[in-house]
N, C-alpha and C. Protein backbone atom coordinates (compact mmCIF):
# COMPACT_ATOMS: atom_id res chain seq x y z
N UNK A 1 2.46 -11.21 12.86
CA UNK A 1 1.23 -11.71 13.44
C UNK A 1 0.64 -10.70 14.41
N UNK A 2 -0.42 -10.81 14.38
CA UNK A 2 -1.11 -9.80 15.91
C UNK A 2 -0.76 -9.62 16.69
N UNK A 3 -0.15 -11.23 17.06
CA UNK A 3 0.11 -11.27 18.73
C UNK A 3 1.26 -10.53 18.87
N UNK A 4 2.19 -10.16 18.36
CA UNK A 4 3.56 -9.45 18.05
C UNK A 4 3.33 -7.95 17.89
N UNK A 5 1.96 -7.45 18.32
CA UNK A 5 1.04 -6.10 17.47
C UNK A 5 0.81 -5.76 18.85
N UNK A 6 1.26 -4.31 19.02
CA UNK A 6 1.30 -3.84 20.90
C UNK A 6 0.60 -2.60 20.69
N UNK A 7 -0.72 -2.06 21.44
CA UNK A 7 -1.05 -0.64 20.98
C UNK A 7 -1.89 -0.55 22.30
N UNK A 8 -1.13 1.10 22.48
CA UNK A 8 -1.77 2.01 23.61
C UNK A 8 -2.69 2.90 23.71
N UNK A 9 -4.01 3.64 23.70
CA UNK A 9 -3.81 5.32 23.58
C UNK A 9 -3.91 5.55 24.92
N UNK A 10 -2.75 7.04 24.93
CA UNK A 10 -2.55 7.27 26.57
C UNK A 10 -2.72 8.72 26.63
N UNK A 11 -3.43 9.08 27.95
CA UNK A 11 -3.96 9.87 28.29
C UNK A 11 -3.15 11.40 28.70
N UNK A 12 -2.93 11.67 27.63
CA UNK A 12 -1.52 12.86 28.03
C UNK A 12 -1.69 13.70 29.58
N UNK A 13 -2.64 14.40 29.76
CA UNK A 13 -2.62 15.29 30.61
C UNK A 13 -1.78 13.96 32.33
N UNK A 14 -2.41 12.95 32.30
CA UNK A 14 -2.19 11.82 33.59
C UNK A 14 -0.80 11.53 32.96
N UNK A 15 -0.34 11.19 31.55
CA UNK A 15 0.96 10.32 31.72
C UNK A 15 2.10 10.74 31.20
N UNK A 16 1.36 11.06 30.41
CA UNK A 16 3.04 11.83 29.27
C UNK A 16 3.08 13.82 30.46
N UNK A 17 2.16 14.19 30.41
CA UNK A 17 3.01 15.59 30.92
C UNK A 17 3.34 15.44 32.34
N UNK A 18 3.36 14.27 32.94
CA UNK A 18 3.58 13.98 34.27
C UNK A 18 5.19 12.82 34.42
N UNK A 19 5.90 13.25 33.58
CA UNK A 19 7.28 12.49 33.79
C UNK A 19 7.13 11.07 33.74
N UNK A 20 6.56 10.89 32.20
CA UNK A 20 6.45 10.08 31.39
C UNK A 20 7.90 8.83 31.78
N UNK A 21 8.16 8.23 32.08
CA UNK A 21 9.73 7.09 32.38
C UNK A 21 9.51 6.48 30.83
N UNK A 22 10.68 6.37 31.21
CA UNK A 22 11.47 5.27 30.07
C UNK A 22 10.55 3.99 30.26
N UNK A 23 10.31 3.71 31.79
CA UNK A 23 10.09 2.63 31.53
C UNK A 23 8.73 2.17 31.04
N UNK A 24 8.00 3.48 31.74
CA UNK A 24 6.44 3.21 31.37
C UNK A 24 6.17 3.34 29.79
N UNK A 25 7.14 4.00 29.22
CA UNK A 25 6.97 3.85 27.96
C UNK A 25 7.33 2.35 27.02
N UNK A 26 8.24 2.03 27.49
CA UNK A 26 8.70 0.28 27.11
C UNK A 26 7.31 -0.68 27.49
N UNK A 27 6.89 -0.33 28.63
CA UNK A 27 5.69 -1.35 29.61
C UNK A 27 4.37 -1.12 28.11
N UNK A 28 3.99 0.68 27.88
CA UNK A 28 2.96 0.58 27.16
C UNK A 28 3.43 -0.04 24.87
N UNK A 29 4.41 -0.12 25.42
CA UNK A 29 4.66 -0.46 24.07
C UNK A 29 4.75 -2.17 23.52
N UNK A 30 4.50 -2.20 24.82
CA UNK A 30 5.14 -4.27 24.88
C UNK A 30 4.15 -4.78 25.14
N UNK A 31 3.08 -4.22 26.29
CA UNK A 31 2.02 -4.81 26.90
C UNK A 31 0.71 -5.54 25.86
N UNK A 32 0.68 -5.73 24.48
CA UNK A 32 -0.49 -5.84 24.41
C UNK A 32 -1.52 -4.67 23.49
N UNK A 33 -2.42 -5.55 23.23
CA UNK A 33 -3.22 -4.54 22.80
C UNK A 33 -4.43 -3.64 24.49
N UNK A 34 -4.47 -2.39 24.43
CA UNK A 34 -5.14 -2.02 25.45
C UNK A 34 -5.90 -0.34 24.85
N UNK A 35 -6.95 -0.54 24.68
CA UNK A 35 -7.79 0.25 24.21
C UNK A 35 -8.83 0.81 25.67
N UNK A 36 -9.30 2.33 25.72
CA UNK A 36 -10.36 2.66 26.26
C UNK A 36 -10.65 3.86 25.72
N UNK A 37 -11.98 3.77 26.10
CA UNK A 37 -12.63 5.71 25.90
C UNK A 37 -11.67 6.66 26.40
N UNK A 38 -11.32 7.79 25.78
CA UNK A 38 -11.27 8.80 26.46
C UNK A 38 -11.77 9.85 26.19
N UNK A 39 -12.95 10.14 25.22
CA UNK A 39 -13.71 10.68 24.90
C UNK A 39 -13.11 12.03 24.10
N UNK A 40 -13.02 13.19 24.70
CA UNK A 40 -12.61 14.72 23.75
C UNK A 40 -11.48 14.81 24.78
N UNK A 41 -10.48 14.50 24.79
CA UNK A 41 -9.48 14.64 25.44
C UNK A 41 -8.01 14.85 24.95
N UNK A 42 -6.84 15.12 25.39
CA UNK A 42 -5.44 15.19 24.43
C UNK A 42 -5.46 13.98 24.87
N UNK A 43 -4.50 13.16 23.83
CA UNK A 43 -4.17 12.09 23.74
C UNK A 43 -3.01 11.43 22.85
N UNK A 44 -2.54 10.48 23.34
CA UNK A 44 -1.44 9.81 22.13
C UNK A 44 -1.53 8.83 21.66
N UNK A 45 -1.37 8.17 21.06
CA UNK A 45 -1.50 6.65 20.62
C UNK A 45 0.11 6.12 20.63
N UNK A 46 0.35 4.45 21.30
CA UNK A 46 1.91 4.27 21.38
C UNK A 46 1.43 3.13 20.59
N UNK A 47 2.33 2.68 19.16
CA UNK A 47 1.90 1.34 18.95
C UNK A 47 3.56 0.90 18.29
N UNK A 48 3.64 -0.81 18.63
CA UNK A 48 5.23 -1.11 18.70
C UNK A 48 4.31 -2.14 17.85
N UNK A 49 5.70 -2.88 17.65
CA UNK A 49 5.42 -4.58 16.95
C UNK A 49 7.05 -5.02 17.16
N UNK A 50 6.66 -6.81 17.28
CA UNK A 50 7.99 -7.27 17.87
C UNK A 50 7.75 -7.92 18.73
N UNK A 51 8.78 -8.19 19.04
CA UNK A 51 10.16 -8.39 19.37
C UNK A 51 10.65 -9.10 17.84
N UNK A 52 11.78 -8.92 17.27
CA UNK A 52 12.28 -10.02 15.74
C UNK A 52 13.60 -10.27 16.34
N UNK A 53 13.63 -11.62 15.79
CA UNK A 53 15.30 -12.25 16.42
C UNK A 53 15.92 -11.86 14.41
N UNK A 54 17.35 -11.60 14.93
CA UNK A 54 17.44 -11.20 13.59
C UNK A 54 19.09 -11.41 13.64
N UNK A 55 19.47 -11.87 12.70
CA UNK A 55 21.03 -12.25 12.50
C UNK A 55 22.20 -11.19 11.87
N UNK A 56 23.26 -10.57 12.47
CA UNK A 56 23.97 -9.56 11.84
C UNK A 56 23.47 -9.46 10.44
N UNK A 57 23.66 -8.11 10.38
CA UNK A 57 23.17 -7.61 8.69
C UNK A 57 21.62 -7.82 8.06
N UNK A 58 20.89 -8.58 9.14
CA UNK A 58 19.52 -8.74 8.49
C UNK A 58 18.64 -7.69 8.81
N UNK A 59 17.65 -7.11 8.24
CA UNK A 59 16.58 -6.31 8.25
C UNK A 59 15.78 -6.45 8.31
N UNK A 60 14.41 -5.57 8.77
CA UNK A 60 12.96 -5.89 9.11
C UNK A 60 12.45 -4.33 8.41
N UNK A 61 11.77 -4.33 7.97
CA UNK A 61 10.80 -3.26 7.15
C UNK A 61 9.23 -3.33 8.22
N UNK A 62 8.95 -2.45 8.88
CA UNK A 62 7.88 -2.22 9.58
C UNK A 62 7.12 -1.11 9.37
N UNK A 63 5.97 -0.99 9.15
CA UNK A 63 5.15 0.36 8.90
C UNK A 63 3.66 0.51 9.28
N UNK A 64 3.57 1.63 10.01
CA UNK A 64 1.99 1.81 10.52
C UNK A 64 1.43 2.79 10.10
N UNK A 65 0.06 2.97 9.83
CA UNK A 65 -1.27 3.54 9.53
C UNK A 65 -2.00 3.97 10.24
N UNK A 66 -2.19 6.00 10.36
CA UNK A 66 -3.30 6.22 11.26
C UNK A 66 -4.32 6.62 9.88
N UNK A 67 -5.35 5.91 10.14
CA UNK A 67 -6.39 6.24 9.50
C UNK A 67 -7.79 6.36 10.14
N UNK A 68 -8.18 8.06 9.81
CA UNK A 68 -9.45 8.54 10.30
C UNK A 68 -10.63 8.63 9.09
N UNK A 69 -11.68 8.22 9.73
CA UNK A 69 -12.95 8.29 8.48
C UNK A 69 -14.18 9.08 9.67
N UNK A 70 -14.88 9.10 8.09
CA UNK A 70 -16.89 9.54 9.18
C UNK A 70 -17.81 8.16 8.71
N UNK A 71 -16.98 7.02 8.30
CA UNK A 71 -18.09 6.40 8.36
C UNK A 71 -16.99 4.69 7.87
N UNK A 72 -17.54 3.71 7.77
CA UNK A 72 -16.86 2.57 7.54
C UNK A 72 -16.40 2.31 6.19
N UNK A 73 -17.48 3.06 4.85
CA UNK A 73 -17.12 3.20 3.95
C UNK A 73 -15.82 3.28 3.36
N UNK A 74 -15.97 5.20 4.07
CA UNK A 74 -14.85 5.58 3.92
C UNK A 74 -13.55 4.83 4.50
N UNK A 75 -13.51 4.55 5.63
CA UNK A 75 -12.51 3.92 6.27
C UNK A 75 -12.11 2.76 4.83
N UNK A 76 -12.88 1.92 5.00
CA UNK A 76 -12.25 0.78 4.04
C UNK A 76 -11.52 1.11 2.51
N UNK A 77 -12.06 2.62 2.28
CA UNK A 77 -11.87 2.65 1.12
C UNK A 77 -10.34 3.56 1.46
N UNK A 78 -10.31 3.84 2.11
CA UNK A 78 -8.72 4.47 2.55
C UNK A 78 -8.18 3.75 2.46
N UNK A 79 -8.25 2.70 3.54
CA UNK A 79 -7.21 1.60 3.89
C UNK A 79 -6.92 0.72 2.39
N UNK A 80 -7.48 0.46 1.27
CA UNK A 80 -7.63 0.16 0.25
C UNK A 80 -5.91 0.88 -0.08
N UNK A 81 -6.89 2.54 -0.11
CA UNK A 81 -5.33 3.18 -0.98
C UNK A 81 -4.50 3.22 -0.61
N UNK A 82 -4.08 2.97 0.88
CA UNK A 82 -2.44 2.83 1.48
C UNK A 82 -2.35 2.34 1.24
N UNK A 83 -3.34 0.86 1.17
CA UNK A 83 -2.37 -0.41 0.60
C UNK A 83 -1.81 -0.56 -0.82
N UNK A 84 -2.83 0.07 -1.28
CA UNK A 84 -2.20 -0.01 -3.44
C UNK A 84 -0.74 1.12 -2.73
N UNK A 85 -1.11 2.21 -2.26
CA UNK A 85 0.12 3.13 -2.37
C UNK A 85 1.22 2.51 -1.37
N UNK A 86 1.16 1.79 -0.67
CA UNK A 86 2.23 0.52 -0.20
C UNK A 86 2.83 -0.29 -1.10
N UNK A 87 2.02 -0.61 -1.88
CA UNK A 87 2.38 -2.13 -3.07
C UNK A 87 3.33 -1.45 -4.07
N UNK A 88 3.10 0.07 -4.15
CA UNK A 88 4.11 0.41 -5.39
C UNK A 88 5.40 0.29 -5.19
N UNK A 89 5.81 0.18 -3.64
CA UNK A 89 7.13 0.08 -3.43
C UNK A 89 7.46 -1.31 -4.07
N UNK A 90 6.53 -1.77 -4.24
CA UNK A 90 7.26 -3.69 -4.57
C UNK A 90 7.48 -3.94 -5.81
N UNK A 91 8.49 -4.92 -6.34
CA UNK A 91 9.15 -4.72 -7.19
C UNK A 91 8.29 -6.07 -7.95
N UNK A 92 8.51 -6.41 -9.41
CA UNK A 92 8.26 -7.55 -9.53
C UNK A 92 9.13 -8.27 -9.73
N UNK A 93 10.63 -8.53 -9.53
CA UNK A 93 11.18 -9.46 -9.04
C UNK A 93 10.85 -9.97 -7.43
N UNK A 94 10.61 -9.01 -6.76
CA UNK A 94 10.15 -9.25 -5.15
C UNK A 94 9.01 -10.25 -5.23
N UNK A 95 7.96 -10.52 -6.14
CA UNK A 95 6.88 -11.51 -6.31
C UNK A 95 7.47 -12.40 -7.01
N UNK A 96 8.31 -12.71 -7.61
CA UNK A 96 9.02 -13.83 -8.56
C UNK A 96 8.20 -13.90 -10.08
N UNK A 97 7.88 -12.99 -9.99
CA UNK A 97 7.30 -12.51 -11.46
C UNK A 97 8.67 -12.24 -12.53
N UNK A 98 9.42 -12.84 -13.87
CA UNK A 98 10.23 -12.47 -14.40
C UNK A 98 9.57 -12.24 -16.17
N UNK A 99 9.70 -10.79 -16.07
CA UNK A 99 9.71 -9.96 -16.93
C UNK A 99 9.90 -8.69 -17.41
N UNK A 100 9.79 -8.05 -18.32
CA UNK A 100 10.56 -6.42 -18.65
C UNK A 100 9.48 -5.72 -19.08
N UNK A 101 8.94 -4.90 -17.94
CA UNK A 101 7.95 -4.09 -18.04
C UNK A 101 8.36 -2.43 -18.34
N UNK A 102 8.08 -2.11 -19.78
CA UNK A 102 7.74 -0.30 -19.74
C UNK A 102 6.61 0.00 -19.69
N UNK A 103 6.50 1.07 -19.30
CA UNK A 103 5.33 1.73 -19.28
C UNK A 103 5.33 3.29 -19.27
N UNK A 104 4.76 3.73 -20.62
CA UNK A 104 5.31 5.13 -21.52
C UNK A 104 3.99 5.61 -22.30
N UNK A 105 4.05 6.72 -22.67
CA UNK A 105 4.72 8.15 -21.72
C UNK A 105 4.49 8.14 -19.95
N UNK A 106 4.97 8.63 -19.78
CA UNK A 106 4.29 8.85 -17.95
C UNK A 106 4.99 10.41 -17.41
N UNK A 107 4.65 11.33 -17.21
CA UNK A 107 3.21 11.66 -17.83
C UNK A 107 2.57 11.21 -19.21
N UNK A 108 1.40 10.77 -19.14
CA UNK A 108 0.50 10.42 -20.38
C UNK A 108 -0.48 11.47 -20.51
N UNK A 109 -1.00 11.89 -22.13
CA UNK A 109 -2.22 13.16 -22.30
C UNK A 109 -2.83 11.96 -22.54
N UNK A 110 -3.06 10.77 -24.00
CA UNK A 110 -4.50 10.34 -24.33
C UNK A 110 -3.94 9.00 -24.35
N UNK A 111 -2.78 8.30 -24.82
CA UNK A 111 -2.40 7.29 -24.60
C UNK A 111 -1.20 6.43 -23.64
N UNK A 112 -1.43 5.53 -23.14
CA UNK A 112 0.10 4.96 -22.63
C UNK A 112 -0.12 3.74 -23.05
N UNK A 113 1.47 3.25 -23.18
CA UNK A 113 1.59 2.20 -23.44
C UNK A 113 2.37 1.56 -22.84
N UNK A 114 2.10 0.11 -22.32
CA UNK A 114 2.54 -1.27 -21.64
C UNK A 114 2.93 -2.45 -22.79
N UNK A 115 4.67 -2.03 -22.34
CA UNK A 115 5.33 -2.76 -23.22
C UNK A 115 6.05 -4.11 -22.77
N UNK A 116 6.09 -5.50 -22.82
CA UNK A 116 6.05 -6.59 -22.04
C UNK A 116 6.95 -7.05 -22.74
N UNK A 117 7.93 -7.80 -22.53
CA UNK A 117 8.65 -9.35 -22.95
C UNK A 117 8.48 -10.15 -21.75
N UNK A 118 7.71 -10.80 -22.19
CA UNK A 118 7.79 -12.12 -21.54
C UNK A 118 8.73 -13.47 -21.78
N UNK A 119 8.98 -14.21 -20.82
CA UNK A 119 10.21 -15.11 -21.51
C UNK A 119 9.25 -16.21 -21.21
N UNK A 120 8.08 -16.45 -20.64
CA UNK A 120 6.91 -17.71 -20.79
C UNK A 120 5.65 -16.63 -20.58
N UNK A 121 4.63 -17.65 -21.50
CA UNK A 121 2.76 -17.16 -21.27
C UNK A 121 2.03 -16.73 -19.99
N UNK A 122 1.83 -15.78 -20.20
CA UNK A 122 1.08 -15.51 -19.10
C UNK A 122 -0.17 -14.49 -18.98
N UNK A 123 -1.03 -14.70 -17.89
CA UNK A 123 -2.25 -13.93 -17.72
C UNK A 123 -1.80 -12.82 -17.56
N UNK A 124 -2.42 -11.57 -18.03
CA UNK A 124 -2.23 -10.43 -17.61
C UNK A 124 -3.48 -9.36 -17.82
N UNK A 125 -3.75 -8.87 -16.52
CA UNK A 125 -4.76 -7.67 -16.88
C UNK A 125 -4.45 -6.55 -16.22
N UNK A 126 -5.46 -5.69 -15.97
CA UNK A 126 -5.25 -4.30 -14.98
C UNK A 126 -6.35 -3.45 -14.87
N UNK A 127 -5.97 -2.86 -13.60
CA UNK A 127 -7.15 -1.65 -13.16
C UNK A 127 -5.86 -0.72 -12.88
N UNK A 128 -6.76 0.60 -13.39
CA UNK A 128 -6.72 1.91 -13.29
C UNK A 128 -7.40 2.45 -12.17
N UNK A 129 -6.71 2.97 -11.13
CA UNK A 129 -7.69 3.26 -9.88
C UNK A 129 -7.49 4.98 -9.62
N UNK A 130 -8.37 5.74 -9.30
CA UNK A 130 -8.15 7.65 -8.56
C UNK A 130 -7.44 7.35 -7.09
N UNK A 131 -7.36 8.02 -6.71
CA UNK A 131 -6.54 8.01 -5.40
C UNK A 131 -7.49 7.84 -3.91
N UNK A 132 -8.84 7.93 -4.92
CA UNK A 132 -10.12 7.81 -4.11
C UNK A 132 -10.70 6.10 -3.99
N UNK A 133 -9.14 4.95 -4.57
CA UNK A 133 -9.72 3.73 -4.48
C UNK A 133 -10.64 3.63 -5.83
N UNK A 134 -11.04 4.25 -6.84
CA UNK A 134 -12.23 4.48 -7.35
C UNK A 134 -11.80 3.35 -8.76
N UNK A 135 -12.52 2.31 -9.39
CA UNK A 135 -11.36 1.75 -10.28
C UNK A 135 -11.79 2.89 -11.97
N UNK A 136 -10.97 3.03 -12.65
CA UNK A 136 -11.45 4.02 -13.50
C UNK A 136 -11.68 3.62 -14.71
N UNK A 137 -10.34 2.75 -15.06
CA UNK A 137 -9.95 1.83 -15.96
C UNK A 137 -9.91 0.56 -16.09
N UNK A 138 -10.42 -0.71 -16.89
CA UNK A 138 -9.82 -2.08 -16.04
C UNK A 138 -9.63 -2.90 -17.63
N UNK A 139 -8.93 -3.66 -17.50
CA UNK A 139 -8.78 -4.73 -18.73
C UNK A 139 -8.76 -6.27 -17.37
N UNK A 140 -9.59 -6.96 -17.98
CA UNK A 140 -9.55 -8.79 -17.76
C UNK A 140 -8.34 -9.34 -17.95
N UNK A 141 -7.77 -10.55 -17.06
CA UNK A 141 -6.88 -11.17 -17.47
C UNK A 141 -6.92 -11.84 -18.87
N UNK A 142 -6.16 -11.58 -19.43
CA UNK A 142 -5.67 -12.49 -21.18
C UNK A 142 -4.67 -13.02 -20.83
N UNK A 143 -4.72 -14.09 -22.26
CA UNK A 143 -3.49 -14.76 -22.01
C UNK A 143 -2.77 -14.48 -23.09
N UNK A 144 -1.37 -13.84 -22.98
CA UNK A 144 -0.19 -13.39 -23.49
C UNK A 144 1.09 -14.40 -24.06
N UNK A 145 1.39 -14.60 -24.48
CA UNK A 145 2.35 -15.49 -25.65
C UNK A 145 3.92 -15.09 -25.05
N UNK A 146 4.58 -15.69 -25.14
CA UNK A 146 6.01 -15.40 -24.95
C UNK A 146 6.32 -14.43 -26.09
N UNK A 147 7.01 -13.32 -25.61
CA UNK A 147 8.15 -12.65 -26.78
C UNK A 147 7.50 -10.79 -26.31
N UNK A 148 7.66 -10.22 -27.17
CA UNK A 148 7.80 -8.91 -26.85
C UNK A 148 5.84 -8.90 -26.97
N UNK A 149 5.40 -7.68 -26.06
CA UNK A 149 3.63 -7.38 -25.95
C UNK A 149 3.33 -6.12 -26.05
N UNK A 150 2.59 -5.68 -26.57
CA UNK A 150 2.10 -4.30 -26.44
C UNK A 150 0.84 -3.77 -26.28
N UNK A 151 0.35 -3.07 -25.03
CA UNK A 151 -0.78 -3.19 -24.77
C UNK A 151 -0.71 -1.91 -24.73
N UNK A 152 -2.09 -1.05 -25.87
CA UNK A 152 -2.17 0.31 -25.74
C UNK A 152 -3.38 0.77 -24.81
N UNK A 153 -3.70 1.37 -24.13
CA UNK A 153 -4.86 2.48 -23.25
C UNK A 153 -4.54 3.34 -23.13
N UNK A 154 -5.97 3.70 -23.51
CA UNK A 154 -6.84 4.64 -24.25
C UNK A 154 -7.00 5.82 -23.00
N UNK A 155 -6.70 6.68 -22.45
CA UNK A 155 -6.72 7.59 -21.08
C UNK A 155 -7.52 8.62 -21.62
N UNK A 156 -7.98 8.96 -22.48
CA UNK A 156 -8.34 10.17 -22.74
C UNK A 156 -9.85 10.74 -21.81
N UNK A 157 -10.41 9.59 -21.17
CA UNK A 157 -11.75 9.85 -20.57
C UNK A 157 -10.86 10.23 -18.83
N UNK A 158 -9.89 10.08 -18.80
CA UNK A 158 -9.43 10.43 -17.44
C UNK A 158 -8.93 12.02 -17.39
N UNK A 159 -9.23 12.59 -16.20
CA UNK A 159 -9.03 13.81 -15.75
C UNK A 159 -7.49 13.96 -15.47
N UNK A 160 -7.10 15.06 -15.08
CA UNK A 160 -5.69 15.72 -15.23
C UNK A 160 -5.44 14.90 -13.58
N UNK A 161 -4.22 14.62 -12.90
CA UNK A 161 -4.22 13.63 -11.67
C UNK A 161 -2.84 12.53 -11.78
N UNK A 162 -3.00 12.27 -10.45
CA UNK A 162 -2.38 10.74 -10.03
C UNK A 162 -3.09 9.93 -10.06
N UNK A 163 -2.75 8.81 -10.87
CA UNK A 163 -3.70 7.18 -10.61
C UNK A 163 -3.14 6.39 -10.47
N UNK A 164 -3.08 4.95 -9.85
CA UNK A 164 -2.41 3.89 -9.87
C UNK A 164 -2.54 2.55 -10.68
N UNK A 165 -1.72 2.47 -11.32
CA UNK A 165 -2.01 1.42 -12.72
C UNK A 165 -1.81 -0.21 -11.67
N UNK A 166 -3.00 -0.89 -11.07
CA UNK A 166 -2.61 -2.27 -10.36
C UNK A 166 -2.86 -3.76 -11.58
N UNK A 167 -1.38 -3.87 -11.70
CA UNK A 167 -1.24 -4.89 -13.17
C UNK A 167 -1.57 -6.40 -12.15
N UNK A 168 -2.00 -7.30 -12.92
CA UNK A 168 -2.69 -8.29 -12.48
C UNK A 168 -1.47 -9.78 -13.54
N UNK A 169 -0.41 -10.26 -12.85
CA UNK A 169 0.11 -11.02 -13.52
C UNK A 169 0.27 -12.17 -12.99
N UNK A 170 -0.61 -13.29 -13.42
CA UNK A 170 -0.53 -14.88 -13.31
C UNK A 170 -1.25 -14.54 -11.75
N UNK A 171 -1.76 -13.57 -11.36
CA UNK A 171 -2.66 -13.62 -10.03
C UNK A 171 -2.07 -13.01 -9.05
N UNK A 172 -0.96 -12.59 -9.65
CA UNK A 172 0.15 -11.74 -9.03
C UNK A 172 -0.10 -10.02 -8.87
N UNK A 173 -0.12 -9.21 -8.33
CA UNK A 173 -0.51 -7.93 -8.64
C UNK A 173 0.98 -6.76 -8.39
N UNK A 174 0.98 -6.09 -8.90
CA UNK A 174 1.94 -5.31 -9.08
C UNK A 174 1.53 -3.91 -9.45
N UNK A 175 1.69 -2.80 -8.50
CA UNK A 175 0.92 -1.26 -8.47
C UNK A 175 2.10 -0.49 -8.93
N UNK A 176 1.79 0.37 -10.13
CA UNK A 176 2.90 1.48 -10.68
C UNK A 176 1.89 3.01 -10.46
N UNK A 177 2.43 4.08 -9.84
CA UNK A 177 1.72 5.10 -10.17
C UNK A 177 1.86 5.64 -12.31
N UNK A 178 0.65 6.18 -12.07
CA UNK A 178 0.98 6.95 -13.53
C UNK A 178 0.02 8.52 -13.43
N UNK A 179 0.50 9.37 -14.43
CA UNK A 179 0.39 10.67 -13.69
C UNK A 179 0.13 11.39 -15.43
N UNK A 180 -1.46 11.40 -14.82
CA UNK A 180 -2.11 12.29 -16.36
C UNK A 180 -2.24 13.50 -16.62
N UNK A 181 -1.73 14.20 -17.18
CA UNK A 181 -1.76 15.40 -17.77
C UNK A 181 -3.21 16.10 -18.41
């Protein structure tokens, strides 16, 4: 949640090269959100999240984003691609999605293919996105039959690159990179 979301920017020359404490560093990491101008200046940004109560052996996965733009566009359209390039870490058992996805050649020159067993029906579509957010490729959700699937695309209008294949299942989304030759 937000409120658990703590962020500083601090004014190096006044705090950090002046015997920065332990503690003032705990104070700006806990306190809150606290933003001001400091116009063309050195500077740092401190940002925490937390406190998690957490039971031997359990884990917390936490991760932050500096993202700079020249305009809002851009900004949004960044923040877009960390997030697809975030999502690839996720698995589709992690969504409770159960099925056996290939996806071949990878590298691909003109075709790849998305090879499915499904063990029940389901919607499935996808976008093809550049690394620029841009979508390149897209198929509509269909509806798919239980048993083995094979869905061929057609790449040949795509340039040499990284793209991210974001599969669209039962409303579920699931991001694989694929890498064209």
């Amino acid at each position: 949640p937000l409120s658990d979301y703590h962020h500083r920017t601090v004014h190096n020359p006044n705090e950090v090269y002046n015997d920065f404490s332990d503690a003032e560093k705990f104070q700006y990491i806990s306190s809150g959100i606290q933003t001001e101008s400091l116009d063309n200046i050195d500077v740092s940004n401190m940002t925490g999240v937390g406190p998690f109560s957490l039971e031997p052996n359990e884990s917390v996965t936490v991760a932050f984003v500096v993202i700079g733009a020249n305009s809002m566009d851009q900004l949004e359209t960044s923040a877009d691609m960390v997030q697809a390039l975030w999502d690839v870490t996720v698995g589709l058992e992690e969504i409770g999605i159960d099925l056996n996805l290939n996806l071949f050649p990878n590298p691909v020159k003109d075709h790849l293919t998305l090879e499915i067993n499904l063990e029940e029906s389901r919607e499935i579509g996808f976008r093809i996105l550049n690394l620029n957010g841009q979508v390149m490729l897209a198929e509509s959700a269909q509806k798919y039959n239980t048993g083995s699937q094979v869905i061929n695309i057609d790449m040949s209008s795509l340039t040499t690159g990284t793209y991210l294949m974001q599969l669209e299942v039962d409303g579920q989304s699931v991001t694989r990179k694929i890498i064209v030759e």
